[in-house]
PDB file of N, CA and C in Angstrom:
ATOM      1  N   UNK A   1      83.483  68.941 156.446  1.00  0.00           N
ATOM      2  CA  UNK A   1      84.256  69.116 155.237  1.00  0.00           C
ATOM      3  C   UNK A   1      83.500  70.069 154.302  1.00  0.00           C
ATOM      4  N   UNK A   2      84.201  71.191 153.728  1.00  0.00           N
ATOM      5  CA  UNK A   2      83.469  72.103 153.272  1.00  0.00           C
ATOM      6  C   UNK A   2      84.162  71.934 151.691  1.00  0.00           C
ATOM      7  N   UNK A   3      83.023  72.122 150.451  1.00  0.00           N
ATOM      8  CA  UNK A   3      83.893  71.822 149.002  1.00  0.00           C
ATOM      9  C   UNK A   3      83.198  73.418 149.092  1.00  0.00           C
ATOM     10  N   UNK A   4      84.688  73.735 147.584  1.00  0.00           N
ATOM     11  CA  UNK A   4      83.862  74.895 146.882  1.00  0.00           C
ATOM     12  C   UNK A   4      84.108  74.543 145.564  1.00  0.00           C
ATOM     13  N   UNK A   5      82.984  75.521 145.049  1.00  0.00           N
ATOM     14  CA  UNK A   5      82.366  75.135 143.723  1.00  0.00           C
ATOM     15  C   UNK A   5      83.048  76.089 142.683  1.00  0.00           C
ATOM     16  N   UNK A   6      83.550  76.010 141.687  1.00  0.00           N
ATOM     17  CA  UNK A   6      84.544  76.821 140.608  1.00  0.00           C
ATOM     18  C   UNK A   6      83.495  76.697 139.859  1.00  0.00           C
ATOM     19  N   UNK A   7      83.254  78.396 139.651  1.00  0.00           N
ATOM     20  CA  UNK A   7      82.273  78.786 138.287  1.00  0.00           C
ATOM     21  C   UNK A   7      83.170  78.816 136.981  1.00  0.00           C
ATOM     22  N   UNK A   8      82.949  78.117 136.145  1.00  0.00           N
ATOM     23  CA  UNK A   8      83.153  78.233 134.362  1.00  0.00           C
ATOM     24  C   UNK A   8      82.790  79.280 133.781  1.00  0.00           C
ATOM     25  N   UNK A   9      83.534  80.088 133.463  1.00  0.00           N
ATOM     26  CA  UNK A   9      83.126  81.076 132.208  1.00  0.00           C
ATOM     27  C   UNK A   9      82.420  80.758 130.818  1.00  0.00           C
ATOM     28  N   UNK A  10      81.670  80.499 130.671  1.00  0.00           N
ATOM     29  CA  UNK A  10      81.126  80.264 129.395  1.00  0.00           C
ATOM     30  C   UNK A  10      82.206  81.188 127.919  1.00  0.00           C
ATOM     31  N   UNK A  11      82.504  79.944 126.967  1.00  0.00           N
ATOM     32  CA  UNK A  11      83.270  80.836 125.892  1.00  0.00           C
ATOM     33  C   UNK A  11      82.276  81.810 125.054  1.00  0.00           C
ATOM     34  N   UNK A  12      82.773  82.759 124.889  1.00  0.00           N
ATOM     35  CA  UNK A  12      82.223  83.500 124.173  1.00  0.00           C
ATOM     36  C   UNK A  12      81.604  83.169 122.374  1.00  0.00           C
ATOM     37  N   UNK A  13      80.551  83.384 122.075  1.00  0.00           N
ATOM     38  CA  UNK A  13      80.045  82.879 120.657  1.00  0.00           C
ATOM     39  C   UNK A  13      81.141  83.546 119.568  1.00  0.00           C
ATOM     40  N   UNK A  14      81.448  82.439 118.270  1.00  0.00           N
ATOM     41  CA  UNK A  14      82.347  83.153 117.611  1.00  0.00           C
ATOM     42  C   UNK A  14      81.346  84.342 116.487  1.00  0.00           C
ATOM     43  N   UNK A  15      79.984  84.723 117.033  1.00  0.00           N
ATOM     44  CA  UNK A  15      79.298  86.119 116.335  1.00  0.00           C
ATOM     45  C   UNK A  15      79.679  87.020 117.305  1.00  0.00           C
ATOM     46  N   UNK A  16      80.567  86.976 117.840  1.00  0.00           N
ATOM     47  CA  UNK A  16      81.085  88.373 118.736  1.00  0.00           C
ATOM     48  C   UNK A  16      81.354  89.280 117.346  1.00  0.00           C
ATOM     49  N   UNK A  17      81.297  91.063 117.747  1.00  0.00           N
ATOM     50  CA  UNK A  17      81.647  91.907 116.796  1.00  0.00           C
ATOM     51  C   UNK A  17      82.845  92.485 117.324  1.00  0.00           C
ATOM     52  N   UNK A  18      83.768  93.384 116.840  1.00  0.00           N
ATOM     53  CA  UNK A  18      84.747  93.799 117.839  1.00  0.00           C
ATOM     54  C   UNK A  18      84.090  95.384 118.379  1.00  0.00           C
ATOM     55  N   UNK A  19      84.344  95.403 119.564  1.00  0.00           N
ATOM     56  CA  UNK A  19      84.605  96.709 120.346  1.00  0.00           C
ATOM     57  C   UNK A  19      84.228  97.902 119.430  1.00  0.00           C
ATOM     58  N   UNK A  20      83.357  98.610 119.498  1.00  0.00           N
ATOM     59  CA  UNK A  20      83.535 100.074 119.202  1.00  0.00           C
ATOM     60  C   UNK A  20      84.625 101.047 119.686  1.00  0.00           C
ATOM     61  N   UNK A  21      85.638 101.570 118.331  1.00  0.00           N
ATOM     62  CA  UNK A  21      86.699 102.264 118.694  1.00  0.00           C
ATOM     63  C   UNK A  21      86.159 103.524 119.770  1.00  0.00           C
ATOM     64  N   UNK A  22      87.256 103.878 121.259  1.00  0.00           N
ATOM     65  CA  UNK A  22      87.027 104.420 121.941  1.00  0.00           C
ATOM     66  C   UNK A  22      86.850 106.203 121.219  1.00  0.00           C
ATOM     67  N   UNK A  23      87.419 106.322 120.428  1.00  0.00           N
ATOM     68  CA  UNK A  23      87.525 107.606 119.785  1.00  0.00           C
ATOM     69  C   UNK A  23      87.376 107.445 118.456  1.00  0.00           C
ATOM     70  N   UNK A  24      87.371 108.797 117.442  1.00  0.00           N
ATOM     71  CA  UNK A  24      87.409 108.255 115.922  1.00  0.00           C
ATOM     72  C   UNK A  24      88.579 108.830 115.873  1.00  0.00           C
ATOM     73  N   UNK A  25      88.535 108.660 114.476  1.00  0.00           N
ATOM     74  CA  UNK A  25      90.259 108.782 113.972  1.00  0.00           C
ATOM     75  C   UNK A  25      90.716 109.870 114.097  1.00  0.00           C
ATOM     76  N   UNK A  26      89.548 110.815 113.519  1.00  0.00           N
ATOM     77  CA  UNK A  26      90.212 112.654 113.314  1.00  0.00           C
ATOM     78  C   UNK A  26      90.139 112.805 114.852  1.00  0.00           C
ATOM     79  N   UNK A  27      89.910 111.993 116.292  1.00  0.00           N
ATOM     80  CA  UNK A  27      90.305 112.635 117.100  1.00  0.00           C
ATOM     81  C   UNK A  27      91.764 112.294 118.016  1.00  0.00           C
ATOM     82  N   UNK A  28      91.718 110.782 117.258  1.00  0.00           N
ATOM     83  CA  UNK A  28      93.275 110.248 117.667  1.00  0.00           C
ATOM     84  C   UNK A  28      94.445 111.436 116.858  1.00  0.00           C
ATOM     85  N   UNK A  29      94.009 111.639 115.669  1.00  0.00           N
ATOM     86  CA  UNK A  29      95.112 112.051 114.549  1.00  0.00           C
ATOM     87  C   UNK A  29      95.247 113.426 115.762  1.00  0.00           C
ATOM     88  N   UNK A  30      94.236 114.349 115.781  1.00  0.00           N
ATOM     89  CA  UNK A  30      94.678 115.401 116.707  1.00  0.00           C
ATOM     90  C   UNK A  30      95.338 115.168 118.087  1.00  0.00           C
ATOM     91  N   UNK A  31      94.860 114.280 118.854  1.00  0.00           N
ATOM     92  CA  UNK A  31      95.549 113.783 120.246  1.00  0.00           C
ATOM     93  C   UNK A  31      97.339 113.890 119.871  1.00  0.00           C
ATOM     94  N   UNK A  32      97.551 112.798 118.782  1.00  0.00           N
ATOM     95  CA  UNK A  32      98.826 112.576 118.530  1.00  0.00           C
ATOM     96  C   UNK A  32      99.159 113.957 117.740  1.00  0.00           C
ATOM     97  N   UNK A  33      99.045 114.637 116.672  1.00  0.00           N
ATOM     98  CA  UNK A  33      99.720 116.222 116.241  1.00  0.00           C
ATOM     99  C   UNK A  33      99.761 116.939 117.770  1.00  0.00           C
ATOM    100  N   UNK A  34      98.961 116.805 118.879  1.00  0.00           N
ATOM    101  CA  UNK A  34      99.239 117.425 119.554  1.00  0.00           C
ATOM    102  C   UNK A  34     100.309 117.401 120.789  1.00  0.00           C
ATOM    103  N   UNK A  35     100.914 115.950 120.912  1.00  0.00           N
ATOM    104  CA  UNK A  35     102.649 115.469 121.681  1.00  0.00           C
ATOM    105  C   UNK A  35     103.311 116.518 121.342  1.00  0.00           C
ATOM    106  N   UNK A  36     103.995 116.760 122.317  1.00  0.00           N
ATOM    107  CA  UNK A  36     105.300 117.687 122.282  1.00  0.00           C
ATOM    108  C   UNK A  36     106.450 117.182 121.418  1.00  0.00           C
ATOM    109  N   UNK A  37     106.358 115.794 120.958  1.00  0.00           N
ATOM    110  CA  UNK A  37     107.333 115.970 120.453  1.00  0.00           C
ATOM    111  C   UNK A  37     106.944 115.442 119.026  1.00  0.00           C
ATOM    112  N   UNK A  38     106.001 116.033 118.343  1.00  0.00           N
ATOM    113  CA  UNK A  38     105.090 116.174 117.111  1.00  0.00           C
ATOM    114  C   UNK A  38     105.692 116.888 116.533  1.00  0.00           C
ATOM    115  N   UNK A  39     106.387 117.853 116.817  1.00  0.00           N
ATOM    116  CA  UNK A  39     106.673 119.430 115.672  1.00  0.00           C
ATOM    117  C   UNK A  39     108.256 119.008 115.022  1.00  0.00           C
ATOM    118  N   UNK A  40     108.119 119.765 114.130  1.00  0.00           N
ATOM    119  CA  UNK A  40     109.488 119.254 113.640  1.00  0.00           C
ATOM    120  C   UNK A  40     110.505 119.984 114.582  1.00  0.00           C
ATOM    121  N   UNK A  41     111.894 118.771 114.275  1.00  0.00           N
ATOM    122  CA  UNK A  41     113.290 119.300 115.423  1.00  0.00           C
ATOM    123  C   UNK A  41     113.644 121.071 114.997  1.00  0.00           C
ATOM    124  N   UNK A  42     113.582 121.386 113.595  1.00  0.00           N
ATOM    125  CA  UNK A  42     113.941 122.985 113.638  1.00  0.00           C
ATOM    126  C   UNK A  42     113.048 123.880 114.242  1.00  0.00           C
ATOM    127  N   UNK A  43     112.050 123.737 114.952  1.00  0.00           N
ATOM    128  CA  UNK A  43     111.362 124.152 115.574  1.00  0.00           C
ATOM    129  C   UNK A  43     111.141 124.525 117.486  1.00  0.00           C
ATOM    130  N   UNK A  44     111.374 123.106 117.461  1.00  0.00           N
ATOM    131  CA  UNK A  44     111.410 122.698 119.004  1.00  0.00           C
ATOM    132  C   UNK A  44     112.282 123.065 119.699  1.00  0.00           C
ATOM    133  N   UNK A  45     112.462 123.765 120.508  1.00  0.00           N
ATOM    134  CA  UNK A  45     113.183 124.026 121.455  1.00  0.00           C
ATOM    135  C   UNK A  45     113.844 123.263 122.947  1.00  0.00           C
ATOM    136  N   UNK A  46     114.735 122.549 122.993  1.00  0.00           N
ATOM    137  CA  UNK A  46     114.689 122.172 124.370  1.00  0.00           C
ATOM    138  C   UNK A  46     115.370 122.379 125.606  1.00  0.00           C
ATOM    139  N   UNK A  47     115.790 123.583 124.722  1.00  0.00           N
ATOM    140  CA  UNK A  47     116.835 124.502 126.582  1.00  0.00           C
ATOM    141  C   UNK A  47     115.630 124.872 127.284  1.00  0.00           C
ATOM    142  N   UNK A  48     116.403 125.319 128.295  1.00  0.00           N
ATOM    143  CA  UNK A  48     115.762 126.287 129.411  1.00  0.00           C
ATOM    144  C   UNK A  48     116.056 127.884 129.290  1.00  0.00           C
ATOM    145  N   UNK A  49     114.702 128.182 128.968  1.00  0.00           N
ATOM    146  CA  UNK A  49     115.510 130.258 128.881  1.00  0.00           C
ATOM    147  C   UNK A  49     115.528 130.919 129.848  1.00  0.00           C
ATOM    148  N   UNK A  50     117.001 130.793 129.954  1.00  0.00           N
ATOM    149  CA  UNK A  50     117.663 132.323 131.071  1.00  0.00           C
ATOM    150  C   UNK A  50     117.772 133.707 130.889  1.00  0.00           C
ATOM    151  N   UNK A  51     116.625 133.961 130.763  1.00  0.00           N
ATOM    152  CA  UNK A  51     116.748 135.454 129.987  1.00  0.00           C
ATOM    153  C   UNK A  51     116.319 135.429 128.473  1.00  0.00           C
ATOM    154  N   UNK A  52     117.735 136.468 127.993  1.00  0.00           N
ATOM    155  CA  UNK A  52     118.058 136.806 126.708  1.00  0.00           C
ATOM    156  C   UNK A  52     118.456 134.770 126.485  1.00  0.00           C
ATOM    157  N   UNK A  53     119.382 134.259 127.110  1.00  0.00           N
ATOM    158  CA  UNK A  53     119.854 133.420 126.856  1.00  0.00           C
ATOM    159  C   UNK A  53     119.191 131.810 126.480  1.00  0.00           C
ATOM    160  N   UNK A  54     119.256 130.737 126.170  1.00  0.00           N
ATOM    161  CA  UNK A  54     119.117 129.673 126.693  1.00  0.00           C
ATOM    162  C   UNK A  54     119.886 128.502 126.795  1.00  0.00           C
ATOM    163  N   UNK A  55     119.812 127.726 127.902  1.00  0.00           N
ATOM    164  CA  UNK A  55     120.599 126.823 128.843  1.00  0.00           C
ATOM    165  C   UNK A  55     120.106 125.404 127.958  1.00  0.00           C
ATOM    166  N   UNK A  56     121.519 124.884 127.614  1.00  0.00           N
ATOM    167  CA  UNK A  56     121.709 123.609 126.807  1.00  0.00           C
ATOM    168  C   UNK A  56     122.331 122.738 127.798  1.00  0.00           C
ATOM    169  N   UNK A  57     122.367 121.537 127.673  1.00  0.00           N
ATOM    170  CA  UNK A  57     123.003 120.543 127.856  1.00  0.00           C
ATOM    171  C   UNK A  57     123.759 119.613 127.169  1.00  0.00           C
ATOM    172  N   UNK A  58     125.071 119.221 127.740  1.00  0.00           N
ATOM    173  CA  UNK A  58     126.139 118.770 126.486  1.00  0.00           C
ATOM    174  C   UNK A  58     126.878 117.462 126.952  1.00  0.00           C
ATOM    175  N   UNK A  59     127.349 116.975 127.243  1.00  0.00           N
ATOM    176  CA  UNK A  59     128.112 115.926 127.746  1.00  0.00           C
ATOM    177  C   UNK A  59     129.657 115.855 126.889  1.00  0.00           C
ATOM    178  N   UNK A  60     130.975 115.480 127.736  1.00  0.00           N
ATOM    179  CA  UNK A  60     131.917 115.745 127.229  1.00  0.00           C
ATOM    180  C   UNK A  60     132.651 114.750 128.072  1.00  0.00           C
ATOM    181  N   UNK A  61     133.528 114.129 127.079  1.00  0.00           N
ATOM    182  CA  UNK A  61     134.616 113.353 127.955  1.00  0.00           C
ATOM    183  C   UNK A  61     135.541 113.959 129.092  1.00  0.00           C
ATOM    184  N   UNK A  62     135.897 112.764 129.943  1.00  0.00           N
ATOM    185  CA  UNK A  62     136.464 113.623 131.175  1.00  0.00           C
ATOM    186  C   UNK A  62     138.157 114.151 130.663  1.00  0.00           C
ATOM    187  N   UNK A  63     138.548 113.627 129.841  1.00  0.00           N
ATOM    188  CA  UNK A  63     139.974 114.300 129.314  1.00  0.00           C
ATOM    189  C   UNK A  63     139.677 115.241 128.662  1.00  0.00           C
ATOM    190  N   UNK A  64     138.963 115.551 127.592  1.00  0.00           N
ATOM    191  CA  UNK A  64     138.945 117.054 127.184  1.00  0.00           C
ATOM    192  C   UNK A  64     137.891 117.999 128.039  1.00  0.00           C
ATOM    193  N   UNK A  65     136.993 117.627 129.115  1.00  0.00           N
ATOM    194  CA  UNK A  65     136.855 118.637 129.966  1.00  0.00           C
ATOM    195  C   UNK A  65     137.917 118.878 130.924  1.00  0.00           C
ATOM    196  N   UNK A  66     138.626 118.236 131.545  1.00  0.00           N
ATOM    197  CA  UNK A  66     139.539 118.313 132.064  1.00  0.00           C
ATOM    198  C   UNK A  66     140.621 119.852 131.167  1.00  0.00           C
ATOM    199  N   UNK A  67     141.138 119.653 129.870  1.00  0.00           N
ATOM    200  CA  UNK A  67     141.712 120.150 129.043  1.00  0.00           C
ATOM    201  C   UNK A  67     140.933 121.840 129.027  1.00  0.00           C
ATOM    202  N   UNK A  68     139.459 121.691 128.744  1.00  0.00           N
ATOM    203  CA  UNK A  68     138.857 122.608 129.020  1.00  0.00           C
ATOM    204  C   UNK A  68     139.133 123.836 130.007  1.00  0.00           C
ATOM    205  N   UNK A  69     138.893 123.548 131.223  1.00  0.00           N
ATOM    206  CA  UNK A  69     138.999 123.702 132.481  1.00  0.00           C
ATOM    207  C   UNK A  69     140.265 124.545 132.593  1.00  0.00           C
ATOM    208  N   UNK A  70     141.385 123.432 132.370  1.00  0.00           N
ATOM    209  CA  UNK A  70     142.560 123.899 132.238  1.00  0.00           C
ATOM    210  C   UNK A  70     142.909 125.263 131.204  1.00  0.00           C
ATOM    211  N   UNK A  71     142.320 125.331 130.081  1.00  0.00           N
ATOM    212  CA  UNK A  71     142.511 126.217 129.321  1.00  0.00           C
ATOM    213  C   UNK A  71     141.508 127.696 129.392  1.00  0.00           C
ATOM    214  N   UNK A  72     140.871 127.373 129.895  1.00  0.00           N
ATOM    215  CA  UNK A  72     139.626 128.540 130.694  1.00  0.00           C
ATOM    216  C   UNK A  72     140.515 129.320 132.127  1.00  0.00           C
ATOM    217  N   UNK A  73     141.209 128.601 132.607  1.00  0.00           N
ATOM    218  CA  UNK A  73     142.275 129.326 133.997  1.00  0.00           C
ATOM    219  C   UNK A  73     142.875 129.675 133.149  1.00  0.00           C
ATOM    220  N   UNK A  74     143.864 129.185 132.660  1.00  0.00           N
ATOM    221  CA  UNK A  74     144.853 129.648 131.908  1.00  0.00           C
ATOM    222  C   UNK A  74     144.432 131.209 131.111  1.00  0.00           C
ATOM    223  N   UNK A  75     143.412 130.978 130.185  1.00  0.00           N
ATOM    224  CA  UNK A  75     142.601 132.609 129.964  1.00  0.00           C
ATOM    225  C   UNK A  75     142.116 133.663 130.632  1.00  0.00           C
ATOM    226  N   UNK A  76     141.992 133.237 132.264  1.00  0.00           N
ATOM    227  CA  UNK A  76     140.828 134.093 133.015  1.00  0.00           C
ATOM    228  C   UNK A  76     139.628 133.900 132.903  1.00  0.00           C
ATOM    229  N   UNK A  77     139.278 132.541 132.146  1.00  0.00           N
ATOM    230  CA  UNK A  77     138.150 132.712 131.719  1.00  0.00           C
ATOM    231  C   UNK A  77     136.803 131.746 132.380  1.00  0.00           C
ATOM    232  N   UNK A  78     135.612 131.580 132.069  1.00  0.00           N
ATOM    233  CA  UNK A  78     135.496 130.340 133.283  1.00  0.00           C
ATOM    234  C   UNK A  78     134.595 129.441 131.797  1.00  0.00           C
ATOM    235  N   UNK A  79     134.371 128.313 132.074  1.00  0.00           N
ATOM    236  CA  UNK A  79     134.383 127.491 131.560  1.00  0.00           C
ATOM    237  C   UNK A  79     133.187 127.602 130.420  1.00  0.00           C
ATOM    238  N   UNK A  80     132.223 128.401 130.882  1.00  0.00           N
ATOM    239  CA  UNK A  80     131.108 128.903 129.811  1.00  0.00           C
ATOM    240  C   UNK A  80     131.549 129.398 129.153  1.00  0.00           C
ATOM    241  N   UNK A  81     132.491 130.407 130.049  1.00  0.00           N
ATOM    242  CA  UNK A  81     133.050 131.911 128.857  1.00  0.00           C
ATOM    243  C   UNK A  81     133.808 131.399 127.681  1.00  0.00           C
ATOM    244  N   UNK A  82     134.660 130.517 127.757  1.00  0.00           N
ATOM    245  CA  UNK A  82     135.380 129.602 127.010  1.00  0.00           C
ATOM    246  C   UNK A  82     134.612 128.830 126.118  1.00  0.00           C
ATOM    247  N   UNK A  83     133.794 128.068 126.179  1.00  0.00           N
ATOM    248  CA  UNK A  83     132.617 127.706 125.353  1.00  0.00           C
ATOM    249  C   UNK A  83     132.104 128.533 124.200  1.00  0.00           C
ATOM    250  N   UNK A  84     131.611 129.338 124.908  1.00  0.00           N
ATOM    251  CA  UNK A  84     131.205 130.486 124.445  1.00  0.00           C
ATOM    252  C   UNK A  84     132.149 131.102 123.413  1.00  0.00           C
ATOM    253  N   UNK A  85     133.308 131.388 123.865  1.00  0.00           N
ATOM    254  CA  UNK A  85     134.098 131.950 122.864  1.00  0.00           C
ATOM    255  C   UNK A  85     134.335 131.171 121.555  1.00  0.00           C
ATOM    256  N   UNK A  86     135.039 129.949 121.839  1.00  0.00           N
ATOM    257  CA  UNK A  86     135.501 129.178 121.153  1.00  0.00           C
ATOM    258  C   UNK A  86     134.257 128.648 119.761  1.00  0.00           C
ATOM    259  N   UNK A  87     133.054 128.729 120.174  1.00  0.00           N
ATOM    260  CA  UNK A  87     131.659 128.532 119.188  1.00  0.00           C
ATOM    261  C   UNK A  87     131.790 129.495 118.496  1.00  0.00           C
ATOM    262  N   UNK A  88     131.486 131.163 119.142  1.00  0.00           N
ATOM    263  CA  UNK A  88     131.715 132.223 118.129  1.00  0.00           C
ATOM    264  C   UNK A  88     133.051 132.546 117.397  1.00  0.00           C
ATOM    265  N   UNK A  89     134.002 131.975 117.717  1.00  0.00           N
ATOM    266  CA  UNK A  89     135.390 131.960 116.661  1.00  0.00           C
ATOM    267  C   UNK A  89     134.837 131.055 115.784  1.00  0.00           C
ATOM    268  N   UNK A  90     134.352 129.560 116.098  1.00  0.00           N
ATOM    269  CA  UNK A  90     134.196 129.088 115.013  1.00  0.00           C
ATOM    270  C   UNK A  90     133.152 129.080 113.865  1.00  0.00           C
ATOM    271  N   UNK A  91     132.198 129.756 114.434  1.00  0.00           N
ATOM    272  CA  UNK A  91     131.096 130.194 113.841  1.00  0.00           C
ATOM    273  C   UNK A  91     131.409 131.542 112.755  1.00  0.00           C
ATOM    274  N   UNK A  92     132.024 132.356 113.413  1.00  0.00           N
ATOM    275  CA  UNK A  92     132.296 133.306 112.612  1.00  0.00           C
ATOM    276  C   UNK A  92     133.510 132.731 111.471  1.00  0.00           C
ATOM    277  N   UNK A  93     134.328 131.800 111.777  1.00  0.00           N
ATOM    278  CA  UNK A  93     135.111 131.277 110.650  1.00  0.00           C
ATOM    279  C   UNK A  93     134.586 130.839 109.784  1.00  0.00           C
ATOM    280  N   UNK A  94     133.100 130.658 109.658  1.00  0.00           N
ATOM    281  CA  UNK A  94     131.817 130.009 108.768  1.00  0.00           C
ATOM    282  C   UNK A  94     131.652 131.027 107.815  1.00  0.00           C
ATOM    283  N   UNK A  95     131.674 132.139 108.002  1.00  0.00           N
ATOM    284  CA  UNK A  95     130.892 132.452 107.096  1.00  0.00           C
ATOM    285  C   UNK A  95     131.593 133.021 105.518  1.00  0.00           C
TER     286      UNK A  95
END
């Protein structure tokens, strides 16, 4: 018959000090200014540049893309081009 023996951790004294911080502050404060997503939103960019251009992402219900679609054939047009247009009409109605 073989016993085994369970070692006890001794509790720790309550004169423990805490931990020395792994870094100081002015180097956390820089770590964090330096995240990508630190800078302000008029700044940041998050398309992809095609060129001259850059590539957004949008999400749209399936009835007015549908509507879309439909109205881009109907023009000759294809579904960017239509986008596209329809922003600079309304953009230029801005000013």
């Amino acid at each position: 018959m073989t016993t085994t023996k369970s070692k006890i951790t001794k509790r720790p004294s309550s004169k423990a000090t805490a931990p020395a911080p792994a870094v100081t502050e002015s180097e956390a404060e820089k770590f964090i200014s330096g995240a990508p997503d630190s800078a302000p939103m008029s700044t940041a960019r998050k398309g992809v540049q095609r060129g001259k251009r850059e590539q957004v992402s949008h999400t749209l219900p399936h009835e007015l893309l549908a509507l879309l679609d439909e109205s881009a054939k109907a023009k000759g047009l294809t579904r960017a081009g239509l986008i596209n247009l329809a922003i600079s009409e309304y953009l230029s109605g801005k000013k």
